[in-house]
C-alpha atoms as a PDB file:
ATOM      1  CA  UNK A   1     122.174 -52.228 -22.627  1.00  0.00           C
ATOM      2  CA  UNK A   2     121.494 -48.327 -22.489  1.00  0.00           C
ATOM      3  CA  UNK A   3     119.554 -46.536 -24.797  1.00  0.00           C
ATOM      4  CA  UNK A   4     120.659 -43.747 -26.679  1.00  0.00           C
ATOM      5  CA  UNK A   5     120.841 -40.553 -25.054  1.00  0.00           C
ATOM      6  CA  UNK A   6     120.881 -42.012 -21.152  1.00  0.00           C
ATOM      7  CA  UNK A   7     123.190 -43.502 -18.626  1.00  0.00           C
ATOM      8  CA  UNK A   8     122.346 -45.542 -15.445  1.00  0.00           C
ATOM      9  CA  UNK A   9     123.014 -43.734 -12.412  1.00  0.00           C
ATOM     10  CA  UNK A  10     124.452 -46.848 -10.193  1.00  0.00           C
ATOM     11  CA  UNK A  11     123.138 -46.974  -6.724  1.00  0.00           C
ATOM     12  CA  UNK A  12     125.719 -47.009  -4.101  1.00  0.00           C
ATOM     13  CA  UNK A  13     126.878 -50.127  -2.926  1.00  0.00           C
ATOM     14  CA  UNK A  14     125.465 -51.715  -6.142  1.00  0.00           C
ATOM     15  CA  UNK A  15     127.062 -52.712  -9.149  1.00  0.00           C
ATOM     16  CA  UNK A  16     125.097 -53.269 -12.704  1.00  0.00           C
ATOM     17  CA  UNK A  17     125.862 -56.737 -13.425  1.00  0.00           C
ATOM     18  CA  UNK A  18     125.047 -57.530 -10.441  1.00  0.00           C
ATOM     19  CA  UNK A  19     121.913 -59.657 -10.240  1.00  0.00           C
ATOM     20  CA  UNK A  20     120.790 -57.545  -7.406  1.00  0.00           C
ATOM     21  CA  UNK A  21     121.915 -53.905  -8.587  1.00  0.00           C
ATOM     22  CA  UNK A  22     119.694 -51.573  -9.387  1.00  0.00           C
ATOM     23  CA  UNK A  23     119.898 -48.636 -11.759  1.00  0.00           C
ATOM     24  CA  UNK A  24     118.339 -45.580 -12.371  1.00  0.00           C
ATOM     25  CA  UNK A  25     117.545 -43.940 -16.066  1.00  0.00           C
ATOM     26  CA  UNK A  26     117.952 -40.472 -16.328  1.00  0.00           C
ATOM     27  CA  UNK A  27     117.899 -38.420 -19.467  1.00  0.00           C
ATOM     28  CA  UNK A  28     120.856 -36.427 -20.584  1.00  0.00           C
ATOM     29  CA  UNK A  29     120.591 -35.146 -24.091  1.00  0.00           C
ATOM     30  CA  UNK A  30     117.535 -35.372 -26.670  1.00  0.00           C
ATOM     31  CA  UNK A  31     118.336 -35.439 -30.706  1.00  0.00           C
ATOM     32  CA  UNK A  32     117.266 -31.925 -31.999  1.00  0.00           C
ATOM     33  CA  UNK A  33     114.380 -33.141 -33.727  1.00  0.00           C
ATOM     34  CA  UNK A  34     113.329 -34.029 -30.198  1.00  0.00           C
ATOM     35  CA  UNK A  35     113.633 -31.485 -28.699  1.00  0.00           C
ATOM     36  CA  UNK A  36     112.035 -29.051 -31.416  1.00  0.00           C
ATOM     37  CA  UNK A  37     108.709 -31.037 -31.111  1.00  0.00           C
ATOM     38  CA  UNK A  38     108.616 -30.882 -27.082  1.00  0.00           C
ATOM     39  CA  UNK A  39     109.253 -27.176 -27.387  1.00  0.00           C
ATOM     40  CA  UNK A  40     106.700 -26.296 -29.576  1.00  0.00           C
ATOM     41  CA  UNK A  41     104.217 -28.786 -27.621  1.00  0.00           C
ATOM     42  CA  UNK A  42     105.209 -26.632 -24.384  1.00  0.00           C
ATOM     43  CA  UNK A  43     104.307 -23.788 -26.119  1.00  0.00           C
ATOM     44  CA  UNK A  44     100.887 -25.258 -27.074  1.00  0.00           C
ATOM     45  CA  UNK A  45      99.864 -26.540 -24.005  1.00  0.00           C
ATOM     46  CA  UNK A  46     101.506 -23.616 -21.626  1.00  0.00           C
ATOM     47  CA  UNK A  47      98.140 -20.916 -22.706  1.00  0.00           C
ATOM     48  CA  UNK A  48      95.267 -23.943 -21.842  1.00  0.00           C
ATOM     49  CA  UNK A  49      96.916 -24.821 -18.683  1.00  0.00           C
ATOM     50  CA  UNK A  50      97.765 -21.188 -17.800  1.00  0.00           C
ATOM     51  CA  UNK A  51      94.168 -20.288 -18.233  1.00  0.00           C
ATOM     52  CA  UNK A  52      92.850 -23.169 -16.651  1.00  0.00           C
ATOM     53  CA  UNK A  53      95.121 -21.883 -13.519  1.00  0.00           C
ATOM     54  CA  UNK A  54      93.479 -18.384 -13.177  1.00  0.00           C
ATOM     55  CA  UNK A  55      89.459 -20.077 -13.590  1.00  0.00           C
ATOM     56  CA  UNK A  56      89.995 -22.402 -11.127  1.00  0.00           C
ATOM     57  CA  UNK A  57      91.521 -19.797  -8.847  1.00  0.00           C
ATOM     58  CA  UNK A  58      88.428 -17.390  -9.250  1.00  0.00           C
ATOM     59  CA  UNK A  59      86.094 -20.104  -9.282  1.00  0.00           C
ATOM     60  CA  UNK A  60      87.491 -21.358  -5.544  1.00  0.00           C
ATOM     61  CA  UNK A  61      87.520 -17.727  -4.599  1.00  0.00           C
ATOM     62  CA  UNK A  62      83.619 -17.323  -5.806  1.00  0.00           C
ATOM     63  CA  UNK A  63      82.416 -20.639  -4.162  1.00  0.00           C
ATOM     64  CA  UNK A  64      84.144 -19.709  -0.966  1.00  0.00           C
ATOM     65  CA  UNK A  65      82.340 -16.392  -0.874  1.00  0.00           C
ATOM     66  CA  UNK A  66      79.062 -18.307  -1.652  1.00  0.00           C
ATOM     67  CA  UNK A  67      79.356 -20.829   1.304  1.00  0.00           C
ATOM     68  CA  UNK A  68      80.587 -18.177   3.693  1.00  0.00           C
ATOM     69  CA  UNK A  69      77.424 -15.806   2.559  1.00  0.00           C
ATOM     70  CA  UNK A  70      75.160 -18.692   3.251  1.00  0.00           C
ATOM     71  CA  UNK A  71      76.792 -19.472   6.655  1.00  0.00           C
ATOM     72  CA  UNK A  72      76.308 -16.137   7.906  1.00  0.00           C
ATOM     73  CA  UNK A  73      72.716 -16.292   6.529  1.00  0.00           C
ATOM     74  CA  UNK A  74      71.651 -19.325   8.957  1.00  0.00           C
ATOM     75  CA  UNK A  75      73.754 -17.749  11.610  1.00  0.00           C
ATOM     76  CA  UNK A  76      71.239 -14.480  11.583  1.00  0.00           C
ATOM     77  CA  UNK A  77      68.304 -16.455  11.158  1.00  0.00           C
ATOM     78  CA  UNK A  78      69.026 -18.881  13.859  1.00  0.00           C
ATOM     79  CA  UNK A  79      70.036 -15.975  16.102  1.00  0.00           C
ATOM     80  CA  UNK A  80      66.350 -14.622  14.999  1.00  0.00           C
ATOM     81  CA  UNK A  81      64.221 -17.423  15.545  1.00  0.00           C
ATOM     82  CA  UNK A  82      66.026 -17.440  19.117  1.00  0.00           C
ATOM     83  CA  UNK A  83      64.667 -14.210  19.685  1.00  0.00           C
ATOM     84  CA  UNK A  84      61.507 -15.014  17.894  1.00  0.00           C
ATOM     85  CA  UNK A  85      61.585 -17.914  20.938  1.00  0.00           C
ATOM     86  CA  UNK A  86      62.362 -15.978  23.580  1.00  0.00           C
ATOM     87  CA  UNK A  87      59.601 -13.236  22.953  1.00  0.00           C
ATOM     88  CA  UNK A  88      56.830 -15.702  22.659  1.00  0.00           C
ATOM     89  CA  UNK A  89      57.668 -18.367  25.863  1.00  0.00           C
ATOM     90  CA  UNK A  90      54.349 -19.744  27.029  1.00  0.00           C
ATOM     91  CA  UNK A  91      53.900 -18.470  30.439  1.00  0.00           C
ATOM     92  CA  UNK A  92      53.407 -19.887  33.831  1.00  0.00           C
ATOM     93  CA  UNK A  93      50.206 -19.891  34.930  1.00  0.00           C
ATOM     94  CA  UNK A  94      50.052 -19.653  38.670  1.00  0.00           C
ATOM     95  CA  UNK A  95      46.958 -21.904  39.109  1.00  0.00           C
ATOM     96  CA  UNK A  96      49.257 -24.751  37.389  1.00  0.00           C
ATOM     97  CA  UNK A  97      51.603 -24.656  39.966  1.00  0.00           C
ATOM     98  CA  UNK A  98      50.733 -27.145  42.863  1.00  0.00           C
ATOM     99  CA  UNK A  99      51.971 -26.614  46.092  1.00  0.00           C
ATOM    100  CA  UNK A 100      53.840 -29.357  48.358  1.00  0.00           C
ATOM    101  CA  UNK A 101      52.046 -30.185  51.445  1.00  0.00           C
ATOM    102  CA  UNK A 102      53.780 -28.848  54.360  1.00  0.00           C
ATOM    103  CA  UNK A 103      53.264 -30.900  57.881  1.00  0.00           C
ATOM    104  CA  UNK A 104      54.549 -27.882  59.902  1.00  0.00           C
ATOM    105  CA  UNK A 105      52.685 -25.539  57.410  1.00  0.00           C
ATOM    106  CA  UNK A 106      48.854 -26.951  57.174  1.00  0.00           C
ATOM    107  CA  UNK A 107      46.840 -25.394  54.798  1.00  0.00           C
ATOM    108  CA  UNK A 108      43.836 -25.295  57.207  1.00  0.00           C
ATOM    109  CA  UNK A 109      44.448 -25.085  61.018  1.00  0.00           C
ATOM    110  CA  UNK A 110      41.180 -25.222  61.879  1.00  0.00           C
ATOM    111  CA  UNK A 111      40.849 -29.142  61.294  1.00  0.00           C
ATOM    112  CA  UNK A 112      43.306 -31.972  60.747  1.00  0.00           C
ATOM    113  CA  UNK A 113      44.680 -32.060  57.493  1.00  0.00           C
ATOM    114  CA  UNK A 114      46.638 -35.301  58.207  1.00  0.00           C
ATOM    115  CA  UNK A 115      46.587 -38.700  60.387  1.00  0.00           C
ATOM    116  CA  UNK A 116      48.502 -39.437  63.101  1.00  0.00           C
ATOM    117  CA  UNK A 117      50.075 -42.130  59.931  1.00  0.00           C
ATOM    118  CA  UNK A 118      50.534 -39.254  57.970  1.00  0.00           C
ATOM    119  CA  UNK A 119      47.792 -40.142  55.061  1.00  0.00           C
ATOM    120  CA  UNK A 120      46.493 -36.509  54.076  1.00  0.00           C
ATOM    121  CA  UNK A 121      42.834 -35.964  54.945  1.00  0.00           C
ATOM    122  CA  UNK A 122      40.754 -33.998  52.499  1.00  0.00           C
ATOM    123  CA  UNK A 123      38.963 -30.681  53.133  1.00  0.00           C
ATOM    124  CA  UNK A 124      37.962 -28.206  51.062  1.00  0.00           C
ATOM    125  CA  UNK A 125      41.089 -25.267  50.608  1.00  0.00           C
ATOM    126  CA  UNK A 126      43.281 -28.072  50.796  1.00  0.00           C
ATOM    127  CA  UNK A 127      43.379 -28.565  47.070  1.00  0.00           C
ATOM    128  CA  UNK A 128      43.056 -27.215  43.604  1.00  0.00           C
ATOM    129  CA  UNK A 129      39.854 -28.675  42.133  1.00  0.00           C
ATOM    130  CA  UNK A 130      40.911 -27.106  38.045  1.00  0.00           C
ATOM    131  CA  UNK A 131      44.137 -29.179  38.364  1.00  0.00           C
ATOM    132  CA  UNK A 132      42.497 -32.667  39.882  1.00  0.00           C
ATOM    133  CA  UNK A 133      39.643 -32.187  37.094  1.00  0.00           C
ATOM    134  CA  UNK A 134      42.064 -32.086  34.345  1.00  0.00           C
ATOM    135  CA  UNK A 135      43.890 -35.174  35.857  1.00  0.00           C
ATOM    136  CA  UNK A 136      41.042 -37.411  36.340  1.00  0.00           C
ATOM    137  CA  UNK A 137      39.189 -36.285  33.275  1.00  0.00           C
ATOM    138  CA  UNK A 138      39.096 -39.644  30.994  1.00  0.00           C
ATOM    139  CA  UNK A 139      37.939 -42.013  34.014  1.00  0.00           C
ATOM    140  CA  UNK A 140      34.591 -43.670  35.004  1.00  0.00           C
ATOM    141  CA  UNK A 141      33.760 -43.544  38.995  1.00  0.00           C
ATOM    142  CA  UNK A 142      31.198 -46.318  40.436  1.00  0.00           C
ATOM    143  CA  UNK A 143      29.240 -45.133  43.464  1.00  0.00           C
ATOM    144  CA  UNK A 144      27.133 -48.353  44.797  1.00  0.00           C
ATOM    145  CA  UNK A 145      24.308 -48.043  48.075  1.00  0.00           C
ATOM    146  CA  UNK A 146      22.382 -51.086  49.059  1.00  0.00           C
ATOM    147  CA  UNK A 147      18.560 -49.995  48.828  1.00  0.00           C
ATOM    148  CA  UNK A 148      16.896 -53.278  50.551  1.00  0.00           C
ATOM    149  CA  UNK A 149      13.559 -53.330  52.083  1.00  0.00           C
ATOM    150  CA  UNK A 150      12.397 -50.271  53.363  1.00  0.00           C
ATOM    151  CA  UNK A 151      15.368 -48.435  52.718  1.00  0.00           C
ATOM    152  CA  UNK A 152      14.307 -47.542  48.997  1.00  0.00           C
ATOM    153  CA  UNK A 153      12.382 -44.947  50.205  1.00  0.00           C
ATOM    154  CA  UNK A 154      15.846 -42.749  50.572  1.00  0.00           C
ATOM    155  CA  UNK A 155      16.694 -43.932  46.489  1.00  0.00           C
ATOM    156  CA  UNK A 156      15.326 -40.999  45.141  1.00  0.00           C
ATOM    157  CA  UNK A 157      16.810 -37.703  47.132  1.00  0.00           C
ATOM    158  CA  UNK A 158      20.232 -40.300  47.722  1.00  0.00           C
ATOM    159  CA  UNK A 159      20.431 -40.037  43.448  1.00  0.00           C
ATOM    160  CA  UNK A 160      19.009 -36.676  43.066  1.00  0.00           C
ATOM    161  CA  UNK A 161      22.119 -34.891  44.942  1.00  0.00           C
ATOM    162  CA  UNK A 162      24.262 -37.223  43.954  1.00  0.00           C
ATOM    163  CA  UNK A 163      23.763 -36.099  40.400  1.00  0.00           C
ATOM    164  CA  UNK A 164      23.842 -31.986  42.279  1.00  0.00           C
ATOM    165  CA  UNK A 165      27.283 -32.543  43.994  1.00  0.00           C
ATOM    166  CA  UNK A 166      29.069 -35.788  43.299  1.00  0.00           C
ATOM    167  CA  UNK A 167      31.672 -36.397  40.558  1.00  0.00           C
ATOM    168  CA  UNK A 168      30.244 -33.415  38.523  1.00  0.00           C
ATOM    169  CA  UNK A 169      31.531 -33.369  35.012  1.00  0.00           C
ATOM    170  CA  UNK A 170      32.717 -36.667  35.159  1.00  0.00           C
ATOM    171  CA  UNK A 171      31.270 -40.015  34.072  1.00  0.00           C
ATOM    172  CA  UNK A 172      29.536 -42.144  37.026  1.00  0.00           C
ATOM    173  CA  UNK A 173      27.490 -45.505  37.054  1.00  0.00           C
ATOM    174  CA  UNK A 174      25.200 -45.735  40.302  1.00  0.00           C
ATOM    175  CA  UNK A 175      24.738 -49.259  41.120  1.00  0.00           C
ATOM    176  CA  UNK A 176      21.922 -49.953  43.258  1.00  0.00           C
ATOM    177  CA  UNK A 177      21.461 -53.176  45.213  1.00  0.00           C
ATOM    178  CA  UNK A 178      18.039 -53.725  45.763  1.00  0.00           C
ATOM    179  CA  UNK A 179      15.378 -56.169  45.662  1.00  0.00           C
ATOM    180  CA  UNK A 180      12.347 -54.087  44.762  1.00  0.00           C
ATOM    181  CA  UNK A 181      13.406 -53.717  41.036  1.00  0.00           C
ATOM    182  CA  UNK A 182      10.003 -51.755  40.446  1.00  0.00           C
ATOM    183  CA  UNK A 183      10.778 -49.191  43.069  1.00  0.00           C
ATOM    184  CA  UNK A 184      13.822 -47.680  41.550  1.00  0.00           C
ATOM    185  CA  UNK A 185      12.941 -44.045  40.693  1.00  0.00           C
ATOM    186  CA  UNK A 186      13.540 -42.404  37.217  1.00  0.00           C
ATOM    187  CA  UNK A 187      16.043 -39.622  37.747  1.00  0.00           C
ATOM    188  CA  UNK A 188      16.823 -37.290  35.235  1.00  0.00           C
ATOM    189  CA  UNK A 189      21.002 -37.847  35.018  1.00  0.00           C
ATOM    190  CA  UNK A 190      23.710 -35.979  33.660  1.00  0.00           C
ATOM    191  CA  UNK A 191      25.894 -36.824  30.205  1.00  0.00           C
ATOM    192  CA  UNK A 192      28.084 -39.877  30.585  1.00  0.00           C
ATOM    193  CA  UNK A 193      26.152 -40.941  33.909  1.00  0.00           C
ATOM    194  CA  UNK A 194      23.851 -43.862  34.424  1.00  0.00           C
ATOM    195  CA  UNK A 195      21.804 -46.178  36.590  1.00  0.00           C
ATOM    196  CA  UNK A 196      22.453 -49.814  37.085  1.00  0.00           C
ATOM    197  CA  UNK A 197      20.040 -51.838  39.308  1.00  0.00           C
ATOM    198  CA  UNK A 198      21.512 -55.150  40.486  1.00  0.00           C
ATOM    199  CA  UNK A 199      18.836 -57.504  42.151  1.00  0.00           C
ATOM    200  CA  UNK A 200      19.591 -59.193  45.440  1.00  0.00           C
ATOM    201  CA  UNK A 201      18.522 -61.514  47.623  1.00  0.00           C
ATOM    202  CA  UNK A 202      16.793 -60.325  51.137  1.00  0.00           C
ATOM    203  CA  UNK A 203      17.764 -61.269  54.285  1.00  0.00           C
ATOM    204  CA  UNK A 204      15.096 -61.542  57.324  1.00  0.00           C
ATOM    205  CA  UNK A 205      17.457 -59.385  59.587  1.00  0.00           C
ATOM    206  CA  UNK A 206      19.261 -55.648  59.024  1.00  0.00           C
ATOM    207  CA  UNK A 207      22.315 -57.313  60.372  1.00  0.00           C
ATOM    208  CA  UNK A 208      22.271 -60.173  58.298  1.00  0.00           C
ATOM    209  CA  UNK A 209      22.133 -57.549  55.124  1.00  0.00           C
ATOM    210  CA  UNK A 210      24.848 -55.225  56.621  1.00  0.00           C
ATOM    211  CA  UNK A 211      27.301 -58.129  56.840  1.00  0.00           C
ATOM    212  CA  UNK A 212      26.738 -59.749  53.574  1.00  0.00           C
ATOM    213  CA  UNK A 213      27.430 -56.105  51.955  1.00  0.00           C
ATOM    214  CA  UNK A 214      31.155 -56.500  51.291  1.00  0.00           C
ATOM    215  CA  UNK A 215      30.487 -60.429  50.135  1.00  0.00           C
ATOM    216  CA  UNK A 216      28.563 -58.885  47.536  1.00  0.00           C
ATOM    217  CA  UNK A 217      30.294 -55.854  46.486  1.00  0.00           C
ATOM    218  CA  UNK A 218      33.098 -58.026  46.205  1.00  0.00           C
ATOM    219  CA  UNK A 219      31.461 -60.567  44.050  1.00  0.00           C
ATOM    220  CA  UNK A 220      29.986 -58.065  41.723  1.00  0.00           C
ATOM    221  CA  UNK A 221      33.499 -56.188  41.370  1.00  0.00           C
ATOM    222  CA  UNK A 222      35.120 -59.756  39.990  1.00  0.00           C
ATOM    223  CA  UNK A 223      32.068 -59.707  37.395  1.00  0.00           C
ATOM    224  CA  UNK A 224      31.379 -56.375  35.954  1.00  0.00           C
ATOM    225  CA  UNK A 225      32.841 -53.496  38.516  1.00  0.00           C
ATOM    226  CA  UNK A 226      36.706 -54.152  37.272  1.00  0.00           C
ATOM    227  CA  UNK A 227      35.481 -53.986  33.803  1.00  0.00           C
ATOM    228  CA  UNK A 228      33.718 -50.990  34.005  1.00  0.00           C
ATOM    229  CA  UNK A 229      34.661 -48.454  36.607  1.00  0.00           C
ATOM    230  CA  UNK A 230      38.343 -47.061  37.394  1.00  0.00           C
ATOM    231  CA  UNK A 231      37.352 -46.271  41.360  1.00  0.00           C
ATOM    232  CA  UNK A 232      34.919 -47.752  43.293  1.00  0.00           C
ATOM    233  CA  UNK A 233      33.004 -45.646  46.127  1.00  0.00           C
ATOM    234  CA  UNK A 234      30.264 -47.365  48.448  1.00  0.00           C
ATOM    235  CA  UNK A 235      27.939 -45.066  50.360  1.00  0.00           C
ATOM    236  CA  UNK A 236      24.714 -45.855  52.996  1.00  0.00           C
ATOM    237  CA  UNK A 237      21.938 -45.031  50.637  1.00  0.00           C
ATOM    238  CA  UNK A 238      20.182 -43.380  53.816  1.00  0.00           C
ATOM    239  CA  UNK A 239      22.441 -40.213  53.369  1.00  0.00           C
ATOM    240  CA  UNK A 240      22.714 -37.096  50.698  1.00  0.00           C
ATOM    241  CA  UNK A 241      25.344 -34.451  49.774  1.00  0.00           C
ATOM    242  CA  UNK A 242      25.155 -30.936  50.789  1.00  0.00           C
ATOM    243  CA  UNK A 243      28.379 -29.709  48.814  1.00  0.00           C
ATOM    244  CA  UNK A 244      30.746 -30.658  46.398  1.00  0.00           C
ATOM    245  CA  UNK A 245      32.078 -34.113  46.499  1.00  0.00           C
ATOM    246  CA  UNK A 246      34.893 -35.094  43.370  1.00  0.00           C
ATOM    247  CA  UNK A 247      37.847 -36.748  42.258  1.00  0.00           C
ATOM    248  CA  UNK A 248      40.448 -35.008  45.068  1.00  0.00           C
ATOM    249  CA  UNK A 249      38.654 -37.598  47.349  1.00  0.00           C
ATOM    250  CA  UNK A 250      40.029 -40.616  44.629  1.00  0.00           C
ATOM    251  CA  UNK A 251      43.240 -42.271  45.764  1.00  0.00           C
ATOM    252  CA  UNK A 252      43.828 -46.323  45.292  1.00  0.00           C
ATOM    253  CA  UNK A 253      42.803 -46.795  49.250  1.00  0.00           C
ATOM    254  CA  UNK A 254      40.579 -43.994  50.357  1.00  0.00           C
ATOM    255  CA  UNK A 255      37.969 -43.785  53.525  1.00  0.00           C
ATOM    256  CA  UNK A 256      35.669 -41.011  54.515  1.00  0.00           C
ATOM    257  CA  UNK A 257      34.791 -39.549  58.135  1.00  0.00           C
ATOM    258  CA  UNK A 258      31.373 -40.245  58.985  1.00  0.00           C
ATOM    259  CA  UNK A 259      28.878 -37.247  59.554  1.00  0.00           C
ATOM    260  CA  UNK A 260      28.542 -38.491  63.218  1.00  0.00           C
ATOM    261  CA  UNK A 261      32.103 -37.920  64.475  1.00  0.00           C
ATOM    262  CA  UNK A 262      32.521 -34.782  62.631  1.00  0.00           C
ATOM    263  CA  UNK A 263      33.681 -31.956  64.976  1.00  0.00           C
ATOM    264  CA  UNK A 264      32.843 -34.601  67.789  1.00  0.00           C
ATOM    265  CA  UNK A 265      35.476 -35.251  70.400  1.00  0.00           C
ATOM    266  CA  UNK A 266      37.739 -38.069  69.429  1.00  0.00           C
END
């Protein structure tokens, strides 16, 4: 059945009784009362649409100007703040630069600055105190002597350069092995530094004491020296500094040349 005012355009190859044809409606004339209304609706809707054309043309134009104005504007400052950069780079401070040890360019050739198993030895000139100060600067450094018998008598000028030349500026615990309690002098110490006093038991002879040192070092590092110090240094309490001792001499495994063999023929 068609409706008035149409035809079905047939599909080639189809037919339109056919259950599987298919058809097309297409308009071909209107009744005049028709057509009057859909005229004077074009005619009513043509100005709205029309206008609605030209503001959403200007209004893309605007917004496009907007974005690309705003673009630009980060572009400038970024280029300025690059500038800004630039001008104000923190600079390189010299003293901040470390240089790499050199085996075939010592820093000192007047004394051996390394072993013959290439572990660095430690002079003064052969580093940069400022940069190894800042480094070390949140640790605690143990420095123990064994003051037994008689050998308290060399407590009190052992602790008073200590506290002149070793580890200044940073925090120290002395711990003296001793077994005259009472003899320990009072020494006026430094911020952050302090004096333990561990008691010990004598022995009848110097050797005896000499080779129970490390037994006892070692004991009192599994009960309080682990807990309490970061490095460990043991010195013969019958010695004191004459110069600057700090934490360039700090390592995980570090020795020291005795005062004997120094400048002394190997």
């Amino acid at each position: 059945m068609a409706l008035p005012g149409t035809i079905f355009d047939i599909l080639p190859g189809c037919h339109p009784d056919h259950p599987w044809g298919l058809a097309v409606q297409v308009p071909v004339s209107l009744d005049p009362r028709t057509a009057e209304f859909w005229g004077k609706s074009t005619k009513f809707w043509l100005g709205p649409i029309l206008l609605f054309a030209v503001f959403l043309g200007f209004y893309s134009q605007l917004t496009h100007r907007v974005v690309l104005k705003h673009v630009q504007l980060e572009q400038k400052e970024s280029s300025e703040g690059d500038r800004h950069l630039d001008t104000c780079r923190i600079p390189e401070v010299p003293r901040l630069l470390y240089p790499k040890a050199q085996l075939l360019k010592p820093t000192r050739v007047d004394v051996l600055v390394m072993t013959p198993w290439f572990a660095p030895i430690i002079w003064d000139g052969t580093f940069d105190s400022a940069i190894l100060d800042a480094q070390f600067r949140n640790i605690t450094v143990g420095l123990t002597m064994f003051a037994i018998k008689k050998y308290v008598v060399f407590l009190k000028l052992f602790l008073e350069t200590a506290e002149k030349y070793f580890m200044v500026g940073h925090k120290v615990n002395y711990y003296v092995f001793t077994d005259r309690l009472a003899d320990v002098p009072q020494i006026p110490l430094q911020e952050g530094r302090r004096v333990v006093v561990l008691e010990v038991r004598n022995y009848k002879r110097w050797q005896d004491i000499s080779m129970h040192r490390m037994e006892m070092i070692s004991n009192f590092s599994q009960q309080r020296f682990l807990r309490e110090v970061h490095y460990l240094v043991c010195l013969d309490v019958d010695m004191k500094f004459s110069d600057h001792v700090g934490v360039e001499i700090l390592a995980p495994l570090f020795g020291t040349l005795h005062p004997g063999f120094y400048a002394g023929s190997w």
